[in-house]
Every structure is written in C-alpha cells, then in structure tokens.
C-alpha atoms as a PDB file:
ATOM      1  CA  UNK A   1       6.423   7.160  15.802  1.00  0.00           C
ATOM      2  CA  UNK A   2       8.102   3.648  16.520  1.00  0.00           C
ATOM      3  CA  UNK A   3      10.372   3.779  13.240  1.00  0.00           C
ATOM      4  CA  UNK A   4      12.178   0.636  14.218  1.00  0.00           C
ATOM      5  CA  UNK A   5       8.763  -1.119  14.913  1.00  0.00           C
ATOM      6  CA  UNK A   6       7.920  -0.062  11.370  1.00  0.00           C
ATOM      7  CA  UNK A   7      10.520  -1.136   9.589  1.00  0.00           C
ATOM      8  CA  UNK A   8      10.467  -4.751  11.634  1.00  0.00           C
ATOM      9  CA  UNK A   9       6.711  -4.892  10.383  1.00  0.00           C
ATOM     10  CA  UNK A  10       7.347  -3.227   6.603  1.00  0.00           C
ATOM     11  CA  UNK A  11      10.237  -6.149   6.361  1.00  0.00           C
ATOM     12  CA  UNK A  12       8.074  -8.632   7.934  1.00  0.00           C
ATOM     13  CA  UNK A  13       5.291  -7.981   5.223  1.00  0.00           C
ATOM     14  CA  UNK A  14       7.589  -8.132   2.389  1.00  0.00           C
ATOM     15  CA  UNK A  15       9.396 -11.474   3.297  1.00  0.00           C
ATOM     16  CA  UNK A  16       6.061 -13.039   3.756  1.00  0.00           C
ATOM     17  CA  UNK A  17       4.692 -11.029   0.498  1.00  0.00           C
ATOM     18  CA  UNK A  18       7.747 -12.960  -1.353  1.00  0.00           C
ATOM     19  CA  UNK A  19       6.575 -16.576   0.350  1.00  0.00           C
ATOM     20  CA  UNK A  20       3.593 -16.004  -2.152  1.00  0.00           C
ATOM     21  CA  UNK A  21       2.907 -19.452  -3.818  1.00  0.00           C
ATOM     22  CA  UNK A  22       3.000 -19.949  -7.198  1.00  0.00           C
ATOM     23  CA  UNK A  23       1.147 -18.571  -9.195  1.00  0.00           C
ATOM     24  CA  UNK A  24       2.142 -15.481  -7.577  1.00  0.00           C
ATOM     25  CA  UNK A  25      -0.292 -12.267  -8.244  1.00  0.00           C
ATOM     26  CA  UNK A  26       2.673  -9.585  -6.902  1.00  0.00           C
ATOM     27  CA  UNK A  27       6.043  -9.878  -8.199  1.00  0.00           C
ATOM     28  CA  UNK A  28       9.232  -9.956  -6.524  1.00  0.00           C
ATOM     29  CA  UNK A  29       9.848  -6.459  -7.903  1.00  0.00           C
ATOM     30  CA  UNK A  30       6.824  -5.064  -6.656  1.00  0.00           C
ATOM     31  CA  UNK A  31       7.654  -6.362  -2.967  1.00  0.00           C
ATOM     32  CA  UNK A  32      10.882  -4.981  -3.441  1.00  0.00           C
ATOM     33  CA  UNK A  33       9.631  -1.581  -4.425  1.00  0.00           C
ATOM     34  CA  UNK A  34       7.752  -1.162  -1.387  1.00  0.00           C
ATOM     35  CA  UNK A  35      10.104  -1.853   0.451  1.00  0.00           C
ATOM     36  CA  UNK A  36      12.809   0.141  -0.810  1.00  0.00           C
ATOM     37  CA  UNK A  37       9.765   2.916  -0.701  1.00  0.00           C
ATOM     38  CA  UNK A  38       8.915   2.566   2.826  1.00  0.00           C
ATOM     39  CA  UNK A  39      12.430   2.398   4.083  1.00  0.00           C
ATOM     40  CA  UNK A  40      13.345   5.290   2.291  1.00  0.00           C
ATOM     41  CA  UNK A  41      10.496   7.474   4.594  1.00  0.00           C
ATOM     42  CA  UNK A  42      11.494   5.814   7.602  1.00  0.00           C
ATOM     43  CA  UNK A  43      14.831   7.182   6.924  1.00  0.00           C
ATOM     44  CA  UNK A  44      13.831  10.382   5.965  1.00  0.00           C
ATOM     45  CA  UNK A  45      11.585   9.885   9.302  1.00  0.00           C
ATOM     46  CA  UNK A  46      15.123   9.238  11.027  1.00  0.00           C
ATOM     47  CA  UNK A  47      16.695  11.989   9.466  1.00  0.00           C
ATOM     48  CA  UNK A  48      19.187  10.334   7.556  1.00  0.00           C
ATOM     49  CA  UNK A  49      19.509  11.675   4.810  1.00  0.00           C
ATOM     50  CA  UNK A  50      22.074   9.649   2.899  1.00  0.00           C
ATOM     51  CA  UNK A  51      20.179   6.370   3.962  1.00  0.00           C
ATOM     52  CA  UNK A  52      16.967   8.088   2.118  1.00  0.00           C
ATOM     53  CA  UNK A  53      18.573   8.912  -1.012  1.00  0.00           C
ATOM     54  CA  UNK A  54      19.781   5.471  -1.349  1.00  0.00           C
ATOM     55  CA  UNK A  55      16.387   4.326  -0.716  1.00  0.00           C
ATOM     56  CA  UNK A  56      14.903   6.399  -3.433  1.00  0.00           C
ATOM     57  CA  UNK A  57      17.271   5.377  -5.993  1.00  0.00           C
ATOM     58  CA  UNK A  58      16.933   1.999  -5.347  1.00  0.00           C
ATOM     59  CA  UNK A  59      13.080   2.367  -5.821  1.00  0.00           C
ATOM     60  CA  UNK A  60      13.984   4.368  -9.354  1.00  0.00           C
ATOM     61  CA  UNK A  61      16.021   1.865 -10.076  1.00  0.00           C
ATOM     62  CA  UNK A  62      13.539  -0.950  -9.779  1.00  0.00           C
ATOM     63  CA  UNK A  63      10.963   1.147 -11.879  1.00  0.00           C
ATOM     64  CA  UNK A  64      13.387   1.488 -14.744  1.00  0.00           C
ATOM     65  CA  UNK A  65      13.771  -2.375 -14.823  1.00  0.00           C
ATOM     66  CA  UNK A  66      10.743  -3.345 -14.964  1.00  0.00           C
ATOM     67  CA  UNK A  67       7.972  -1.676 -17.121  1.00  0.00           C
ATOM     68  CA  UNK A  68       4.977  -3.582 -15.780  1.00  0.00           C
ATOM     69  CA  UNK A  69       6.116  -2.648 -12.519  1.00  0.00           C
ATOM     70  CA  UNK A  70       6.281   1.210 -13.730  1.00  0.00           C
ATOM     71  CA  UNK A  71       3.057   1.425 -15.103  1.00  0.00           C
ATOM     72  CA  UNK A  72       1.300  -0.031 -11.989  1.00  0.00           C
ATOM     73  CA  UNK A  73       3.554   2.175  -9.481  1.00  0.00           C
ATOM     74  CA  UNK A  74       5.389   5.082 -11.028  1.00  0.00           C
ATOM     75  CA  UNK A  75       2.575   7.202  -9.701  1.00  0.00           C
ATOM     76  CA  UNK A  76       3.501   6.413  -5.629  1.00  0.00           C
ATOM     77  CA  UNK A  77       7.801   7.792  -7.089  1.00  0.00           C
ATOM     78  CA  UNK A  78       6.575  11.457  -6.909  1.00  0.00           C
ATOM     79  CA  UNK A  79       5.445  10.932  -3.711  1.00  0.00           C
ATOM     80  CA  UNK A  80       8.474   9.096  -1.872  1.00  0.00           C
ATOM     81  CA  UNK A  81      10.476  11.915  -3.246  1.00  0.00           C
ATOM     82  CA  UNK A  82       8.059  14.131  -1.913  1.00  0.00           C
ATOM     83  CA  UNK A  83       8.171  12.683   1.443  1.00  0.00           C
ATOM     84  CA  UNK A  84      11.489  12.431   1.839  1.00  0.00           C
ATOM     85  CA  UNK A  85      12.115  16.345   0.748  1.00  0.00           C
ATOM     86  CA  UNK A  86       9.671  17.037   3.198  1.00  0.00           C
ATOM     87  CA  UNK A  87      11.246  14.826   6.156  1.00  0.00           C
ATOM     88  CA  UNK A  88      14.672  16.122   5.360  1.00  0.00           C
ATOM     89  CA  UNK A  89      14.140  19.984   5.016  1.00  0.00           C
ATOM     90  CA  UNK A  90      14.097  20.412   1.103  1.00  0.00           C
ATOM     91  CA  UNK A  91      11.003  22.332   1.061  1.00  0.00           C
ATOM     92  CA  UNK A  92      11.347  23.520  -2.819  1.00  0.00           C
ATOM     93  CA  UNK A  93      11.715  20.044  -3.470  1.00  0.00           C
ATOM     94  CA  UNK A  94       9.161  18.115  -1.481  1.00  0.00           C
ATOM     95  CA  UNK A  95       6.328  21.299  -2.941  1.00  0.00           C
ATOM     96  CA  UNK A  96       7.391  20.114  -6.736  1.00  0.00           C
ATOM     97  CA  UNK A  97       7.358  16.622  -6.482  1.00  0.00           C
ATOM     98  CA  UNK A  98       4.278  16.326  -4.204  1.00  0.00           C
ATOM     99  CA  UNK A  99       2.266  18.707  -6.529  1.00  0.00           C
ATOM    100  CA  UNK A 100       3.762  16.411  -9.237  1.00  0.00           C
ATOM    101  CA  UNK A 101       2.292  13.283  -6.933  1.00  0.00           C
ATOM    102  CA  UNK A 102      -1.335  14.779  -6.350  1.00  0.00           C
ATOM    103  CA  UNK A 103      -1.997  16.078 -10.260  1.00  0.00           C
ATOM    104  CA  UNK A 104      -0.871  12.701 -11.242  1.00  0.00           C
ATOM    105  CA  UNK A 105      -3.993  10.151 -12.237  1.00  0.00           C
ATOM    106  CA  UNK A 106      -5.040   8.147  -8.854  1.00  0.00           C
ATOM    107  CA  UNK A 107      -3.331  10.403  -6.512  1.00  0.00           C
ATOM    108  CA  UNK A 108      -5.284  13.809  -7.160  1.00  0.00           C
ATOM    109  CA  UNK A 109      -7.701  12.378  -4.437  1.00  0.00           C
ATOM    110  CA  UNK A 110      -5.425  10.936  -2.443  1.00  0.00           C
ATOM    111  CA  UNK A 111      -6.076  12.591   1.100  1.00  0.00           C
ATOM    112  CA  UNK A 112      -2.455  11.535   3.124  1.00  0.00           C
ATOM    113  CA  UNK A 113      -0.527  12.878  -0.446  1.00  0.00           C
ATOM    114  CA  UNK A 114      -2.934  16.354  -0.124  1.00  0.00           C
ATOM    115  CA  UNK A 115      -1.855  16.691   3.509  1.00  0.00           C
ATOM    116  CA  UNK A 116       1.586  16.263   3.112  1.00  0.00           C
ATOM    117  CA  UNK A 117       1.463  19.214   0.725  1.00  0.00           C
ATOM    118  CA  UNK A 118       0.001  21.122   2.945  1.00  0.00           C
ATOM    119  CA  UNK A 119       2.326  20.583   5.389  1.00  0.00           C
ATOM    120  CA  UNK A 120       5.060  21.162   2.772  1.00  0.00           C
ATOM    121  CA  UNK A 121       2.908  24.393   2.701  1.00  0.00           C
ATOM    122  CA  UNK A 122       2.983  25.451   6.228  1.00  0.00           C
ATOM    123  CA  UNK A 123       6.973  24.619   6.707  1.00  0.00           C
ATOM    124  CA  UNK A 124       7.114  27.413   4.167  1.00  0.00           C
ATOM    125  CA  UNK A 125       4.982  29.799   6.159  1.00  0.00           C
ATOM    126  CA  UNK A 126       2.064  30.348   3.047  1.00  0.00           C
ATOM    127  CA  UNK A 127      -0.645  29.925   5.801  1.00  0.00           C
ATOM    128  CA  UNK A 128      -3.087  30.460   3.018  1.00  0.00           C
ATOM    129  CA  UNK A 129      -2.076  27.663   0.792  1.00  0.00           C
ATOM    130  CA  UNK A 130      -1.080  25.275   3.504  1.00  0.00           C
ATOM    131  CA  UNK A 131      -4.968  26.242   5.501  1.00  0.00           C
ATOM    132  CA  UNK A 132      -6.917  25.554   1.574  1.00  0.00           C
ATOM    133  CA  UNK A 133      -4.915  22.032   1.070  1.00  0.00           C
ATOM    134  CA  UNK A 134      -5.598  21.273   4.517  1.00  0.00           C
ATOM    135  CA  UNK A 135      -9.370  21.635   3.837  1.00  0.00           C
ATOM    136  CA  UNK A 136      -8.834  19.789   0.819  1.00  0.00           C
ATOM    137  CA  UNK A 137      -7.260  16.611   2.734  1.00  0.00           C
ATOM    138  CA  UNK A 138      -9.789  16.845   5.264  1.00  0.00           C
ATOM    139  CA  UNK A 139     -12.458  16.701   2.874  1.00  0.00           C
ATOM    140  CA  UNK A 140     -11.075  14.082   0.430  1.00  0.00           C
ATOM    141  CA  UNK A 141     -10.471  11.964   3.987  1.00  0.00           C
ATOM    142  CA  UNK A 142     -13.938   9.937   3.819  1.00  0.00           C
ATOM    143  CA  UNK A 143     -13.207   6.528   3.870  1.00  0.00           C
ATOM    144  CA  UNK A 144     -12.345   3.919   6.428  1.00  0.00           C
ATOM    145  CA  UNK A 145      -9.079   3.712   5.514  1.00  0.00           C
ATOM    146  CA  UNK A 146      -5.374   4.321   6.624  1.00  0.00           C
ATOM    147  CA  UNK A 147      -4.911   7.922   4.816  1.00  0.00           C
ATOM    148  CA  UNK A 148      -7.932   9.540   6.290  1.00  0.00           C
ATOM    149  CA  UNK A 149      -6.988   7.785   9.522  1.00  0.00           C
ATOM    150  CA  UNK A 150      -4.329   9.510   9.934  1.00  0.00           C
ATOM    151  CA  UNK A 151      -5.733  13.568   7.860  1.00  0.00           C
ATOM    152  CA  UNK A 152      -8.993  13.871   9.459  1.00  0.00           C
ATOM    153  CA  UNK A 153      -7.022  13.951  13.099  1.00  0.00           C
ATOM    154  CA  UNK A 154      -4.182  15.728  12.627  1.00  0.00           C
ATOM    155  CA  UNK A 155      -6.091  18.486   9.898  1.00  0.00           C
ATOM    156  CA  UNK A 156      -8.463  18.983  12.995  1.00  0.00           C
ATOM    157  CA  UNK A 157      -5.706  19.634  15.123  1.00  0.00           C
ATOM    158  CA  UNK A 158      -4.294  21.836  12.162  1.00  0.00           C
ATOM    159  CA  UNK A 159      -6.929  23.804  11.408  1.00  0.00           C
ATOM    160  CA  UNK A 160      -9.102  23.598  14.824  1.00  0.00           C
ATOM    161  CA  UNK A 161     -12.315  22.089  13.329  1.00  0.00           C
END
C-alpha cells in the first residue's frame, strides 16, 4: 500500500476530528488513540519495528489514563498488538493477542481481525487452521463495509473460491 498516503490521511482525520465544536461527542483522547493505533500498523507496515512499539505504548498509555476511553476501546489493544506481531515477524505473539482480540466481546465477528489470524496461521505453516479461519473471515465478511472489503478479496485469492 501507499503507507505515507495513509498516514497523511489518518493525521488529516484526527486534526480535523480534534476541530470538533463544542460540545464535542469524541474526546481528545479518543482521537489520539487512533492515531497512535494506526501509526503504530503503518509502522509495523514499514517494518520498523522500534517506531511500532512506541506506537503501541503510547496507545496503552492513553488507555490507562483514561477509563472511559478504556471501556469504549480496550477491545481494538489486542488487536494493534496483534497486527503489529504479525507485520514484524513475531508469529507466537501476533497468534495470542489476535485470538485474545477475536474471543473478546465485539470483535469475535469481526471479519478483518478473523483474517489476520489466519494469516498469522498460514505464516506458521498450519494450513489447516489458517484454511478454517479463512472460511470463517470470508463468511463473517457480509456487509458493505471496509473489513469485508478488504477479506472477501483477498480470502478468495487465499483459498481459490
């Protein structure tokens, strides 16, 4: 992909998410954690590494501030530190913390979350596992929607449906 197109646009979206007028319905926190959460995969993305981790801590440390802000989006943590295991080669990691991210409530149907634990899957070589999550993202990829954008393609490619 066009990772410095990305970031231009992720930035973009969270200065203008921070213009909000008052009364604002999305804290500054929350616009921060996105960011911090979509910068750390577009790092992971570039592989750099370091650049990730910082990313990810800033994210954790934004959820430890601020409990309203945890309870809404603690669930997505699991899955930046999924993704960014994944992007950067730590396979044992990115299989616990993205199984962590798809059992959690509001993920578990999740289709882009399912895939990338499939693909966490196949880097590992269990064909079996990696071909039965695939399914699984394929079939939870029904809506008209970013996530199944994205699975219903590539799975088809994957599993030549």
């Amino acid at each position: 992909g066009d990772f410095a197109t990305a970031e231009r646009w992720y930035r973009k979206g969270s200065e203008l998410g921070l213009k909000e007028p008052e009364p604002r319905t999305h804290a500054k926190s929350l616009w921060d954690f996105r960011l911090a959460h979509a910068l750390g995969r577009l790092a992971a993305r570039r592989g750099d590494k370091p650049e990730a981790a910082r990313q990810v801590e800033a994210a954790k440390r934004l959820l430890d501030a601020d409990t309203a802000l945890a309870r809404q989006q603690a669930r997505y943590f699991p899955y930046l530190t999924g993704y960014v295991a994944l992007y950067t080669g730590d396979l044992k990691t990115a299989e616990a913390e993205l199984s962590r991210a798809v059992a959690m409530r509001g993920n578990e149907n999740d289709p882009f979350m399912n895939c990338l634990l499939a693909m966490t899957y196949d880097k590992q070589g269990r064909a079996l596992k990696a071909t039965a999550q695939y399914q699984k993202a394929y079939d939870l990829a029904t809506g008209h929607n970013p996530p199944a954008a994205f699975v219903r393609p590539f799975v088809r490619r994957k599993l030549a449906l």
